[in-house]
Protein backbone atom coordinates (compact mmCIF):
# COMPACT_ATOMS: atom_id res chain seq x y z
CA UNK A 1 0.00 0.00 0.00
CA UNK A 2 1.40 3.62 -0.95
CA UNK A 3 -1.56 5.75 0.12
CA UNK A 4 -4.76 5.93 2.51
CA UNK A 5 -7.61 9.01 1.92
CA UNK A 6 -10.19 8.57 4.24
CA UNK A 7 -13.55 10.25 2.39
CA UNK A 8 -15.51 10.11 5.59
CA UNK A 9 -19.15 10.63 5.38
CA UNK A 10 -19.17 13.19 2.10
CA UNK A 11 -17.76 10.31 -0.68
CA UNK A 12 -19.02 11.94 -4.18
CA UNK A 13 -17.49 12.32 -7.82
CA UNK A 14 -15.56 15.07 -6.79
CA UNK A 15 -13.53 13.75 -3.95
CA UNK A 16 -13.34 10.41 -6.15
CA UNK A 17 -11.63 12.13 -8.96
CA UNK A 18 -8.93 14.46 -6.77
CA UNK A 19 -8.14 11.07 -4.55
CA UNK A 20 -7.54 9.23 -8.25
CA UNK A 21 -5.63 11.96 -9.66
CA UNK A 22 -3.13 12.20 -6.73
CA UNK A 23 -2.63 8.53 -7.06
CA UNK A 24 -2.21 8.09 -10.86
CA UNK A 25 -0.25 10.76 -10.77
CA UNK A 26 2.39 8.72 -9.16
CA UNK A 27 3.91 6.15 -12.36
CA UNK A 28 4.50 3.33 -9.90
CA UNK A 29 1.02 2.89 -8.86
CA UNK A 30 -0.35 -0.70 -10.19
CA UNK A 31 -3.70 -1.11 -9.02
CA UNK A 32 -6.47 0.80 -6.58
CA UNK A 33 -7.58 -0.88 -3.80
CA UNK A 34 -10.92 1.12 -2.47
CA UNK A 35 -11.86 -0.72 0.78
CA UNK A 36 -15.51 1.23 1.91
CA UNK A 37 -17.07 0.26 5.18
CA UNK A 38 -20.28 2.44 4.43
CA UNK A 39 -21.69 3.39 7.86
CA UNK A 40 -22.24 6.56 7.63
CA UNK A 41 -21.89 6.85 3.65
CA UNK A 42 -23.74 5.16 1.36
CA UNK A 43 -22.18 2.44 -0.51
CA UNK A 44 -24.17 3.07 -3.47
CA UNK A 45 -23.25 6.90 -3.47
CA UNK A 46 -18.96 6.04 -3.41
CA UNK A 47 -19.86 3.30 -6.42
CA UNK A 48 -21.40 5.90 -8.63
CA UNK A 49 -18.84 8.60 -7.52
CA UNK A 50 -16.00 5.76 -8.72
CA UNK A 51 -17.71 5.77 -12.04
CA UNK A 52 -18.35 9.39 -12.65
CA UNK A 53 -15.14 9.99 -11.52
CA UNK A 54 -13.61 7.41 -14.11
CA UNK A 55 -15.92 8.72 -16.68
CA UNK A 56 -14.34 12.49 -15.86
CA UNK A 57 -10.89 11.41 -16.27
CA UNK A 58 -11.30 9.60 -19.08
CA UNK A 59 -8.74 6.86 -19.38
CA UNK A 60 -7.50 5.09 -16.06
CA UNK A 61 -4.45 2.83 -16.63
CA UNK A 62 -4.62 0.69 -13.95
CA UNK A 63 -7.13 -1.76 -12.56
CA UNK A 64 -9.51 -0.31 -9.43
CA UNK A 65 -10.72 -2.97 -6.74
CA UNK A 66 -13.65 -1.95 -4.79
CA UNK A 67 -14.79 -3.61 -1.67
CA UNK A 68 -17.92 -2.45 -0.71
CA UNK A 69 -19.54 -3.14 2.83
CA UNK A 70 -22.42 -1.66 4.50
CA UNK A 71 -25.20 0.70 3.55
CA UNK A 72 -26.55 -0.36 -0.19
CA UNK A 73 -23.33 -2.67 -0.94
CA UNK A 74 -25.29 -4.75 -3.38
CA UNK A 75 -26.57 -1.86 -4.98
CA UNK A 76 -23.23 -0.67 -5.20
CA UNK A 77 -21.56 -3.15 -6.42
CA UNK A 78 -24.32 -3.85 -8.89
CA UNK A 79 -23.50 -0.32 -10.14
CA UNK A 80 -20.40 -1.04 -10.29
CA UNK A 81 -20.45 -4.72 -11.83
CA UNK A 82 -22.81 -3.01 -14.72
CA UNK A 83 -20.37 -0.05 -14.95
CA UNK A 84 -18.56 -1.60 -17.97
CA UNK A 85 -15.50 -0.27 -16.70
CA UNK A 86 -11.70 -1.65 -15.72
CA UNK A 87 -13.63 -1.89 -12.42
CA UNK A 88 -14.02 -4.76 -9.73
CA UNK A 89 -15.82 -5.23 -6.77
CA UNK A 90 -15.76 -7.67 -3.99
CA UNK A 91 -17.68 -8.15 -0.50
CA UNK A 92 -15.23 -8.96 1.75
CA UNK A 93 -11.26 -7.52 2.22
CA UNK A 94 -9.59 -10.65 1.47
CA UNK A 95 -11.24 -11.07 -1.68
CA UNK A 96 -9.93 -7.70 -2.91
CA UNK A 97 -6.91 -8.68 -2.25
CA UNK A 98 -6.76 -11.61 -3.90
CA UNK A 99 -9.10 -10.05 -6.77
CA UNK A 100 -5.85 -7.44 -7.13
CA UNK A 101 -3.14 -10.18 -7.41
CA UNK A 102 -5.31 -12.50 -9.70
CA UNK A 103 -5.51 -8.72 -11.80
CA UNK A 104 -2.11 -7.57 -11.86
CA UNK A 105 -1.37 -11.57 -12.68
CA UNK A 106 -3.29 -11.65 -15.73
């Protein structure tokens, strides 16, 4: 892991994209791990943030892996499995993990 951002409770596009762009912006970067234990935000609202925010940037070169847990996490990661995009989701931590090696493997 090279970097933690902790969206708290206000997780939308915005925030999405700046968090992405200070990450891509560093070459070494392989994959994105999001890990979101909604509680207090929505799951569903930090899946569709993940895709407008890869929809504003345009071209993302690396793979994202979302874990989504909590408020709406099927909904969210049915918005994100219907996404079309270089985007995964998993339930639980330890499949995210594996879901990035078995990515960056391929």
């Amino acid at each position: 892991p090279a970097n933690f951002l902790d969206v708290g409770g206000t997780a939308n596009a915005q925030t999405t994209e700046a968090g992405f762009r200070i990450i891509l912006s560093d070459n070494n970067v392989k994959a994105i791990l999001i890990n979101i234990f909604g509680g207090i935000v929505r799951c569903d609202r930090v899946a569709q943030g993940i895709v407008d925010a890869y929809h504003s940037i345009g071209s993302i070169h690396v793979p994202i892996i979302v874990r989504l847990q909590g408020t709406n996490a099927e909904l969210a990661k049915e918005l994100i499995d219907k996404s079309g995009l270089k985007v995964y989701s998993a339930i639980e931590l330890r499949e995210a993990a594996e879901l990035v090696n078995k990515v960056l493997a391929a």
